[in-house]
Protein backbone atom coordinates (compact mmCIF):
# COMPACT_ATOMS: atom_id res chain seq x y z
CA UNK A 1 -18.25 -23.22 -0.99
CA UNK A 2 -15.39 -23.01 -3.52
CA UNK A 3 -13.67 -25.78 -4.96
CA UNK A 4 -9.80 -26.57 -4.10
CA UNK A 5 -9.19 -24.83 -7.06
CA UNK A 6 -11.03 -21.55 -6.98
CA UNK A 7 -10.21 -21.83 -2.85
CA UNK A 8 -6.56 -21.02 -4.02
CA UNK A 9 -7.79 -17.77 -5.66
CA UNK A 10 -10.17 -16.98 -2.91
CA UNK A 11 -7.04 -16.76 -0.28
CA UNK A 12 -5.44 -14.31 -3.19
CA UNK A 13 -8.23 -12.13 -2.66
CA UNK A 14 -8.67 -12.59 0.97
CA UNK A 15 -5.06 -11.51 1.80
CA UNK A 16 -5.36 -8.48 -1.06
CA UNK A 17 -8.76 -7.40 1.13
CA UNK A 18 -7.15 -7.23 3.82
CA UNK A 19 -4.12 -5.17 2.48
CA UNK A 20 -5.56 -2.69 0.56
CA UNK A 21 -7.93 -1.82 3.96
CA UNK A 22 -5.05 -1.62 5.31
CA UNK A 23 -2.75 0.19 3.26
CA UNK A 24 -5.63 3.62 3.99
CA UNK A 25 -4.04 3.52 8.28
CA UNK A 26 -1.27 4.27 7.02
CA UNK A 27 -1.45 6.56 3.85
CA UNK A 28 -4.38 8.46 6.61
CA UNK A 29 -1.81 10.84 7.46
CA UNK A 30 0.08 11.52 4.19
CA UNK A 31 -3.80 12.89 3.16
CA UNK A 32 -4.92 14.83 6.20
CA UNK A 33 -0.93 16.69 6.79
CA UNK A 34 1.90 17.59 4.78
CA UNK A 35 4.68 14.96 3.91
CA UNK A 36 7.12 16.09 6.72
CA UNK A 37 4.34 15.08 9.49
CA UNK A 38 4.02 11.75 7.71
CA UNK A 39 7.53 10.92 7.82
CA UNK A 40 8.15 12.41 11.34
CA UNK A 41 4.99 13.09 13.67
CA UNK A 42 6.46 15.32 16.00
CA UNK A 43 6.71 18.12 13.46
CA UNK A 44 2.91 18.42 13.12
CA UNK A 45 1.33 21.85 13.82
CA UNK A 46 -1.24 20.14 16.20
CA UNK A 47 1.50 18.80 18.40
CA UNK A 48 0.87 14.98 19.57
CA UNK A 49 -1.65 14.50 22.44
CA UNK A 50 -0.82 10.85 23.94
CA UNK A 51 -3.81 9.22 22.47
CA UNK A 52 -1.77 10.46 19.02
CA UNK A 53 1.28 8.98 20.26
CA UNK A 54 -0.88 6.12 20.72
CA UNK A 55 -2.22 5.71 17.45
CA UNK A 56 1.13 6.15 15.97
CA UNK A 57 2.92 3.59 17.61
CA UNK A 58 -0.14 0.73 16.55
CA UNK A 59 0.50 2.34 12.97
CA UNK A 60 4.21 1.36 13.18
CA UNK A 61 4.58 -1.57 14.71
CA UNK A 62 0.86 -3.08 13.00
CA UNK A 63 0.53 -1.82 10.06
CA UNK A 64 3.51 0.55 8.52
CA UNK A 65 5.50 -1.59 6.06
CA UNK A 66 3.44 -4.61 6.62
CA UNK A 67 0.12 -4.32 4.09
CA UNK A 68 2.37 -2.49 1.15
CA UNK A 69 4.36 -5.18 1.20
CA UNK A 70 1.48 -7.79 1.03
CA UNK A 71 -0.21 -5.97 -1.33
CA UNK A 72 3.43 -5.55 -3.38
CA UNK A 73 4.03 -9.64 -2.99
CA UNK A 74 0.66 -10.15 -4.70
CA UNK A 75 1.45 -7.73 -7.65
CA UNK A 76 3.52 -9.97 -8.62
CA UNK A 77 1.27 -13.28 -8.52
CA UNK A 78 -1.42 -10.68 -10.27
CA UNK A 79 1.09 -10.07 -13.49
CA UNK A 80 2.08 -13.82 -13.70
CA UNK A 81 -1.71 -15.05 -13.48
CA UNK A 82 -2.54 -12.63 -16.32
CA UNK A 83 0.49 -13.46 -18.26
CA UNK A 84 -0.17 -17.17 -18.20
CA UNK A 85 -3.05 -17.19 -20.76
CA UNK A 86 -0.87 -15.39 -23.43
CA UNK A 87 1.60 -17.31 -25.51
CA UNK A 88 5.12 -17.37 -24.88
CA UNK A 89 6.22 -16.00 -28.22
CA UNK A 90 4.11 -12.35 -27.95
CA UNK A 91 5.84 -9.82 -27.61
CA UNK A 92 5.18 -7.43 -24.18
CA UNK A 93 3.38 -4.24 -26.62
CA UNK A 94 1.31 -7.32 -27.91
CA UNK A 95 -0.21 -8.60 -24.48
CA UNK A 96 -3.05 -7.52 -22.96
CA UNK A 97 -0.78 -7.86 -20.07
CA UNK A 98 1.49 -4.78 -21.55
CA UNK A 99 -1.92 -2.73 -22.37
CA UNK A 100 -2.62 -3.27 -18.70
CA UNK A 101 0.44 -1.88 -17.44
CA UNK A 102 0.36 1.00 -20.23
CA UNK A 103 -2.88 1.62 -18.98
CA UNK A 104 -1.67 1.08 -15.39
CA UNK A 105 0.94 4.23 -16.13
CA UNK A 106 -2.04 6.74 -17.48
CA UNK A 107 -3.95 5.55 -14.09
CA UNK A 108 -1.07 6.53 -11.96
CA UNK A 109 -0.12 9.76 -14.04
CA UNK A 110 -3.66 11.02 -13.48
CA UNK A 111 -4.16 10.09 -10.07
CA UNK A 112 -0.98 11.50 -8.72
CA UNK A 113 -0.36 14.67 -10.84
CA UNK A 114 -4.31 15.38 -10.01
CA UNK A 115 -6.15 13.26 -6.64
CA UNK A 116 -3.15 12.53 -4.48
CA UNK A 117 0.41 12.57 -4.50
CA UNK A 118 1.05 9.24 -2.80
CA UNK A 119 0.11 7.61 -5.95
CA UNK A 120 1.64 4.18 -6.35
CA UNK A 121 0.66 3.01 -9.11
CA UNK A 122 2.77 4.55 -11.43
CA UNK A 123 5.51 2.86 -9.67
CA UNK A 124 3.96 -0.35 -9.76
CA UNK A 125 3.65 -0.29 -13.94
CA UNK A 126 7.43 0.17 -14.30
CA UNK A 127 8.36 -2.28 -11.59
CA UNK A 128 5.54 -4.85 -13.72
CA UNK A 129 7.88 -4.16 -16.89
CA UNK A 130 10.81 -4.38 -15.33
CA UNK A 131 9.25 -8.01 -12.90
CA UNK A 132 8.04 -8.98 -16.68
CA UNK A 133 11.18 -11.31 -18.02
CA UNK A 134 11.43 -13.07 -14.65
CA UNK A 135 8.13 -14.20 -14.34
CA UNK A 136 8.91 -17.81 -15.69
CA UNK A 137 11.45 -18.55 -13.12
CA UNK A 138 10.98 -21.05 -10.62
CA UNK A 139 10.07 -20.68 -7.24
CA UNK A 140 13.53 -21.12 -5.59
CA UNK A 141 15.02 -18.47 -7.99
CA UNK A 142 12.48 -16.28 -7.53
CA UNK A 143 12.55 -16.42 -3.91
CA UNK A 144 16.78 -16.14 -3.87
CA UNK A 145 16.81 -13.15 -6.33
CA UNK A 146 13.90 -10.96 -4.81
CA UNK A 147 14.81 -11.36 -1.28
CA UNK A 148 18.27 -9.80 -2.34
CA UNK A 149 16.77 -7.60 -4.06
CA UNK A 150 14.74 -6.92 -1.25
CA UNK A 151 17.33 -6.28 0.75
CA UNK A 152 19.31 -4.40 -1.10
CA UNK A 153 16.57 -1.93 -1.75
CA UNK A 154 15.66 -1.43 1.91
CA UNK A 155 19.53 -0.19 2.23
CA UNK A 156 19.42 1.90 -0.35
CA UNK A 157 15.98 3.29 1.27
CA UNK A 158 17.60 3.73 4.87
CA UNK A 159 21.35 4.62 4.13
CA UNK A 160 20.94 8.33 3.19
CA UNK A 161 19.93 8.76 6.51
CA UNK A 162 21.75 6.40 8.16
CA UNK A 163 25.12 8.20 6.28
CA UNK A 164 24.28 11.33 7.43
CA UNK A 165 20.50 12.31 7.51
CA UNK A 166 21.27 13.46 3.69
CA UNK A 167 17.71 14.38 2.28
CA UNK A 168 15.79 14.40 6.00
CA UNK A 169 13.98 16.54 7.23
CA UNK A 170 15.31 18.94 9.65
CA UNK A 171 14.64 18.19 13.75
CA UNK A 172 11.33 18.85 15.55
CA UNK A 173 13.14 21.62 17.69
CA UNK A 174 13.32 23.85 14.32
CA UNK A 175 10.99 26.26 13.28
CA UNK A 176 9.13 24.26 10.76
CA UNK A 177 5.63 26.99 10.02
CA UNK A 178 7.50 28.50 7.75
CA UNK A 179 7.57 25.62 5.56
CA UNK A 180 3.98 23.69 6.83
CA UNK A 181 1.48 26.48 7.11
CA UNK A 182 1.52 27.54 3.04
CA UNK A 183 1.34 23.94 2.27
CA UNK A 184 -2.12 23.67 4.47
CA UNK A 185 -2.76 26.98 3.73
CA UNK A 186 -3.01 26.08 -0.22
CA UNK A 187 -4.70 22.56 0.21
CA UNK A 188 -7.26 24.17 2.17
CA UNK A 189 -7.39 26.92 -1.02
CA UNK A 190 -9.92 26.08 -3.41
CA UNK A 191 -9.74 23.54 -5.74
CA UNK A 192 -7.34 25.29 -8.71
CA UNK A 193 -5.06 25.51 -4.92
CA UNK A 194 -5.38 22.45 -4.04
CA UNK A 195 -5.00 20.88 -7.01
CA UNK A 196 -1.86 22.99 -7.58
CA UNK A 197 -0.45 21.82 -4.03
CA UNK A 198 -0.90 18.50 -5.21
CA UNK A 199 0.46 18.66 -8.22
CA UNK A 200 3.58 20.93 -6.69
CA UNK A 201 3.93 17.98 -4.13
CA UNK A 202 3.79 14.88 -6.47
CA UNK A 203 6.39 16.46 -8.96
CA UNK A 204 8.84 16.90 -6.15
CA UNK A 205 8.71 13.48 -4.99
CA UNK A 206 7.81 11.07 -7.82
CA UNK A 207 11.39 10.66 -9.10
CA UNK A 208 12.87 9.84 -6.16
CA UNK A 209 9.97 7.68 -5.04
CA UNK A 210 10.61 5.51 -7.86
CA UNK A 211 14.57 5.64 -7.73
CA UNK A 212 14.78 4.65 -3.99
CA UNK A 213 11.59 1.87 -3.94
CA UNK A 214 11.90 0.44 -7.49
CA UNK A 215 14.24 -2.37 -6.54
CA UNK A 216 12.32 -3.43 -3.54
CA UNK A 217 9.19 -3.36 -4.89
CA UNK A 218 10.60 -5.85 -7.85
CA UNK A 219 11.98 -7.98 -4.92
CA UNK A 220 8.62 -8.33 -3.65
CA UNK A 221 6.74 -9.22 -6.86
CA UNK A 222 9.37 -11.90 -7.31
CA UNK A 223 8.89 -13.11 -3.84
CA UNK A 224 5.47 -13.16 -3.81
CA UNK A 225 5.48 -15.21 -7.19
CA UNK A 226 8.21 -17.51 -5.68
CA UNK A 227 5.44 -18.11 -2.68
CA UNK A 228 2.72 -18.66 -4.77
CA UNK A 229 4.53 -21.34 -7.01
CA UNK A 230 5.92 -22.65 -4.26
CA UNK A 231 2.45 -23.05 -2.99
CA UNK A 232 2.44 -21.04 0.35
CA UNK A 233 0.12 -18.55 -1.11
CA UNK A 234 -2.27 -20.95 -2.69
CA UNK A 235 -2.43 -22.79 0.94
CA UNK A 236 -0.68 -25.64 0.43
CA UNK A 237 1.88 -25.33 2.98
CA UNK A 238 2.05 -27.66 5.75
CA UNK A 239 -0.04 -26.11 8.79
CA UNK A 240 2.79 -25.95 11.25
CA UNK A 241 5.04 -24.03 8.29
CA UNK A 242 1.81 -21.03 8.77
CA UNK A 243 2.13 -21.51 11.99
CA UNK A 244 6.12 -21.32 12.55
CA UNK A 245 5.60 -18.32 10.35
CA UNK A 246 3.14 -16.95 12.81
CA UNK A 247 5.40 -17.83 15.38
CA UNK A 248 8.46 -15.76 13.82
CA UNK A 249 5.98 -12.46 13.34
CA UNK A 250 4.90 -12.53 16.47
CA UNK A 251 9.51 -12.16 17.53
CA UNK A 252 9.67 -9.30 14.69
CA UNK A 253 6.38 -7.76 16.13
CA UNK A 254 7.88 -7.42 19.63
CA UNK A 255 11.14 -6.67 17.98
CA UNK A 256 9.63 -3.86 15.71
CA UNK A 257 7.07 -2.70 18.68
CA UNK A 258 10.49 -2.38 21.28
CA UNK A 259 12.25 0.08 18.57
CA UNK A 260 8.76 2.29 18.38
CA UNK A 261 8.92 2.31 21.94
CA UNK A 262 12.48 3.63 21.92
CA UNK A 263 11.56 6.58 19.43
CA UNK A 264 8.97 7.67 21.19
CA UNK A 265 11.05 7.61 24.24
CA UNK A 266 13.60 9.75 22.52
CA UNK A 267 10.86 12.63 21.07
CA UNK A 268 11.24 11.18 17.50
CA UNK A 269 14.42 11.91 16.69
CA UNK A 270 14.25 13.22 13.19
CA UNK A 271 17.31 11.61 11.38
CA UNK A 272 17.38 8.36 13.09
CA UNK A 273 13.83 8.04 12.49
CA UNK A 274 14.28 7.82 9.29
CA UNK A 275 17.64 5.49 9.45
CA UNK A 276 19.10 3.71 12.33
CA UNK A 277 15.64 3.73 14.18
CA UNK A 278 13.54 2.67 11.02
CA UNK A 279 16.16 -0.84 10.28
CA UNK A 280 13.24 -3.40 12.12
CA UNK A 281 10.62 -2.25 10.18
CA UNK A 282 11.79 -1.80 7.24
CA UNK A 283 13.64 -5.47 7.19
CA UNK A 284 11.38 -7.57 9.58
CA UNK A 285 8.26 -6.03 8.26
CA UNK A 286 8.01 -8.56 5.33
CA UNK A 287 7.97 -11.26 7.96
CA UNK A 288 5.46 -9.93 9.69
CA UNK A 289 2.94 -9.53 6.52
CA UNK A 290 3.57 -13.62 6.00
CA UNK A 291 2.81 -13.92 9.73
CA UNK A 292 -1.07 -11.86 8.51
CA UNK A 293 -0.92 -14.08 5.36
CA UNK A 294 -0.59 -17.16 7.00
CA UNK A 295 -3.45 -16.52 9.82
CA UNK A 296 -5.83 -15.07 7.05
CA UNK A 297 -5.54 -18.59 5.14
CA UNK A 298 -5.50 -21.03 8.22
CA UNK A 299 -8.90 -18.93 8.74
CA UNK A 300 -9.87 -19.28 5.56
CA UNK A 301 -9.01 -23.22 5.48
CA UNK A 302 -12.36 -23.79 7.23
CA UNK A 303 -15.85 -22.94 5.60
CA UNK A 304 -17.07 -20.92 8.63
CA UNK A 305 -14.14 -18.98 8.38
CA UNK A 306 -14.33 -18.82 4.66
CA UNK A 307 -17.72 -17.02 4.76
CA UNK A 308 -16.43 -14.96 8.03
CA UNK A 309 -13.72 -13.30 5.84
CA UNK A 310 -15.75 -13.17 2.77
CA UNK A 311 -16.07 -9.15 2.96
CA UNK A 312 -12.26 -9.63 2.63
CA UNK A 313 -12.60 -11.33 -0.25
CA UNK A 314 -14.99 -9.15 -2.27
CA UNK A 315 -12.85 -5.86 -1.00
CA UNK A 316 -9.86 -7.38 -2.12
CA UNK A 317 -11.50 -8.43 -5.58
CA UNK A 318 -12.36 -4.70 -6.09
CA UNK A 319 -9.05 -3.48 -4.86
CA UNK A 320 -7.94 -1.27 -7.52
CA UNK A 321 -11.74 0.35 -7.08
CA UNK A 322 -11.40 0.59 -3.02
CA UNK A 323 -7.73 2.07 -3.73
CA UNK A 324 -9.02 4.64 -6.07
CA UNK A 325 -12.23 4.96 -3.70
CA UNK A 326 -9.84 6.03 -0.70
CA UNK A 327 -8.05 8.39 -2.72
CA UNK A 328 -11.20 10.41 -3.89
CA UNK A 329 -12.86 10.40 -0.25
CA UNK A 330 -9.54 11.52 2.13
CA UNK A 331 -9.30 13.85 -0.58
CA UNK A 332 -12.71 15.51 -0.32
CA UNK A 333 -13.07 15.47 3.53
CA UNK A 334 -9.31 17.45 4.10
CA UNK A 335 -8.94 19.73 0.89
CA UNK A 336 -10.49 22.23 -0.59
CA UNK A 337 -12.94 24.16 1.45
CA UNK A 338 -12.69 27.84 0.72
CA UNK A 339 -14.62 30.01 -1.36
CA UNK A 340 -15.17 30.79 -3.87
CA UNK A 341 -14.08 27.88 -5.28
CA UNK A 342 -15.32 25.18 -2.44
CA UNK A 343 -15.23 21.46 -2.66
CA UNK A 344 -14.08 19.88 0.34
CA UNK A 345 -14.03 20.04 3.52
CA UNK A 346 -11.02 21.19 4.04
CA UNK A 347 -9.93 19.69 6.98
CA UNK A 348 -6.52 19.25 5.65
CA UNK A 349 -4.08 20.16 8.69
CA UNK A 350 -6.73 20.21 11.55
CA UNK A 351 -7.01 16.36 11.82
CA UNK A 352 -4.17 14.60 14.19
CA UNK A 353 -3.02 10.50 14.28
CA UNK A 354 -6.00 9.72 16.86
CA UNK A 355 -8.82 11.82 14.71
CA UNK A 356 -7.67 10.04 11.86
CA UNK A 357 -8.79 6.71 13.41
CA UNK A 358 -12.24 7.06 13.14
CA UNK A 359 -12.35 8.23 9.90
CA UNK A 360 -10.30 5.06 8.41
CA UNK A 361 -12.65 2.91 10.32
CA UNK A 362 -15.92 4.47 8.88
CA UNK A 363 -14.31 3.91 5.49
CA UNK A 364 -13.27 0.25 6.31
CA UNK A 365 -16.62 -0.41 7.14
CA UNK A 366 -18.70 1.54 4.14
CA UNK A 367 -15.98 -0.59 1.55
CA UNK A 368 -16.49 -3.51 2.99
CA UNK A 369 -20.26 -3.54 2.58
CA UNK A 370 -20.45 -1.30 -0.95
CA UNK A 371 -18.26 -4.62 -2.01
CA UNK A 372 -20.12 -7.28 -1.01
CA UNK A 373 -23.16 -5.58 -2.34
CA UNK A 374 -21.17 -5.18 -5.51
CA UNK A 375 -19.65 -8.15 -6.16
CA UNK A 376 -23.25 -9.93 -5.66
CA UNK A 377 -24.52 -8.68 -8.91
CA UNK A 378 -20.97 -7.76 -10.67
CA UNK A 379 -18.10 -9.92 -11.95
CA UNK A 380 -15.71 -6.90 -11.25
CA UNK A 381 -15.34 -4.03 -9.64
CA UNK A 382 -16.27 -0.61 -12.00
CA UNK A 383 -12.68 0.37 -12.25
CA UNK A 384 -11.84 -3.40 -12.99
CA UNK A 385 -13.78 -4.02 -15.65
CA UNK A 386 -12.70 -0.13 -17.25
CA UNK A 387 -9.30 -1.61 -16.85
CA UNK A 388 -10.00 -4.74 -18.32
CA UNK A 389 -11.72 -3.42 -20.99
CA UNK A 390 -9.33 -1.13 -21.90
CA UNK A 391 -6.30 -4.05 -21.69
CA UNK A 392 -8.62 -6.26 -23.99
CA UNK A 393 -9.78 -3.76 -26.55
CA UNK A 394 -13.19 -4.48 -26.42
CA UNK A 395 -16.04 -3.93 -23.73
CA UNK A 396 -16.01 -7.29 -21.10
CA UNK A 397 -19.41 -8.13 -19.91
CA UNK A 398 -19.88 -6.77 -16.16
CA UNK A 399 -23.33 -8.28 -15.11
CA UNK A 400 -22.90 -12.16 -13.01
């Protein structure tokens, strides 16, 4: 078992396992139907059967909101680590912590403009420069700024359409084909299609996506940096502070699980979805991922538990390889698919919310064993140690 030390690190990579797995439930969707059935379910061609409606209410109240921000909070703690090692004095352009985010840009440029357009780590590089001169900040400062920053940027996310559904998409009642059938229609093309879709898509959306969720996602990296000095992150909390946090998720759970109920009830009201109807999750979500946090390291406090999550651990070690992994195998299995120019499978369109579930899970369970195998005979993951390599200028050595 791992020292007290290297235990700390351990519950880093526990908790980022356990995001980034979950993090594919909810980006399933985005992959397998056009944006407007992400953001509003009721608009999909395949209509929603009840095991659907199912499935999308677990999404919401479980997962939606909850393993982003997690995986957001440890961005954050990620940079800072990194950044500790370097002097003071360097300038950013002179770190191998600003070759890793310059890198981190190129990664996200090429895997939105040409795998999928739900890239996020593009926005994650400029939120790192911009998180960059706060990093030496103590905890309480940390905590104070990024949690108004945090909650500024969830109004700025939810006001359009709380206003006046400025920028929504239009109810389920209209006549939506129109607009969804030549988006399937050219992600089930061939690739040139597909990759044109994509590419059509990501351009669209990109700007905004980093307007409307940069200052949030800031808020988070300085929140989760606050935790982790503060020592929540590294487990040195008091026990009944986890499990008062616990306690409090479980309240925004119910809370977040009542205001799914009432949408559903309602036939997903397109603009309120998106506004009024979306305010619990998108504010009491970040209480809930502490409330995941904090059972994953009470777990983890206690060796059986240590080796019980320790799939978790090697998952979330390789999480920029799992991340990149998901992208490249959702894409295969929905687009493409015609000839002559076949590659997928081209499912993209034909798949609803319960179909999707089995899918996610047979990819939970193939990257949890590829990384345990891994990370038995590598020190990184392969897109790690390509990233690593890159932000240190020379080749690092792989092999344990």
């Amino acid at each position: 078992m791992p020292d007290a030390d290297a235990r700390r690190i351990v519950y880093l990579d526990i908790v980022r396992g356990l995001s980034i797995l979950g993090i594919l439930f909810v980006n399933a969707v985005a992959f397998a139907m056009p944006m407007h059935v992400y953001i509003n379910p009721a608009v999909s061609p395949l209509g929603m059967t009840s095991a659907d409606i199912a499935v999308w209410w677990v999404d919401e109240v479980f997962f939606t909101g909850k393993f982003i921000t997690i995986f957001s909070m440890l961005l954050g703690v990620s940079l800072y680590l990194i950044s500790a090692s370097e002097p003071d004095g360097l300038p950013l352009t002179g770190r191998v912590i600003g070759r890793r985010l310059g890198w981190m840009v190129i990664f996200g440029l090429i895997h939105g403009a040409l795998i999928w357009y739900g890239d996020i780590l593009l926005l994650y590089a400029i939120c790192g420069f911009v998180f960059f001169s706060w990093r030496n900040l103590g905890a309480k400062p940390l905590l104070v700024a990024g949690s108004v920053l945090y909650l500024v940027g969830n109004g700025i996310i939810l006001w359009p359409a709380i206003n006046d559904g400025i920028g929504v998409i239009p109810e389920p009642s209209a006549p939506l084909p129109n607009l969804l059938n030549p988006i399937i229609d050219q992600m089930r093309s061939g690739f040139t299609g597909s990759l044109s879709g994509n590419f059509a898509m990501w351009s669209q959306s990109i700007v905004n996506e980093i307007l409307f969720y940069l200052p949030v996602t800031v808020g988070l990296m300085m929140m989760g940096l606050g935790l982790f000095k503060s020592g929540f992150f590294r487990g040195e909390s008091r026990t009944a502070t986890y499990v008062t946090v616990i306690a409090l998720a479980g309240v925004s759970l119910a809370l977040i699980g009542w205001q799914a109920a009432v949408i559903i009830d309602e036939g997903f009201p397109a603009v309120r979805i998106m506004g009024l109807y979306a305010v619990a999750n998108e504010y009491l979500s970040i209480i809930v991922s502490l409330g995941y946090v904090s059972a994953l390291i009470l777990i983890a406090k206690t060796d059986i538990g240590l080796k019980l999550l320790s799939p978790l651990r090697d998952a979330g070690r390789m999480a920029f390889t799992n991340y990149l992994l998901q992208s490249l195998i959702m894409t295969v299995i929905f687009y493409g698919g015609r000839a002559p120019e076949s590659w997928g499978l081209g499912l993209y369109g034909t798949v609803g919310n319960a179909g999707l579930v089995p899918i996610v899970v047979a990819i939970w369970i193939g990257q949890l064993i590829f990384s345990s195998v891994w990370m038995r005979i590598f020190c990184y993951g392969p897109f790690e140690w390509g990233w690593r390599s890159l932000s240190h200028q020379s080749l690092m050595p792989i092999l344990k």
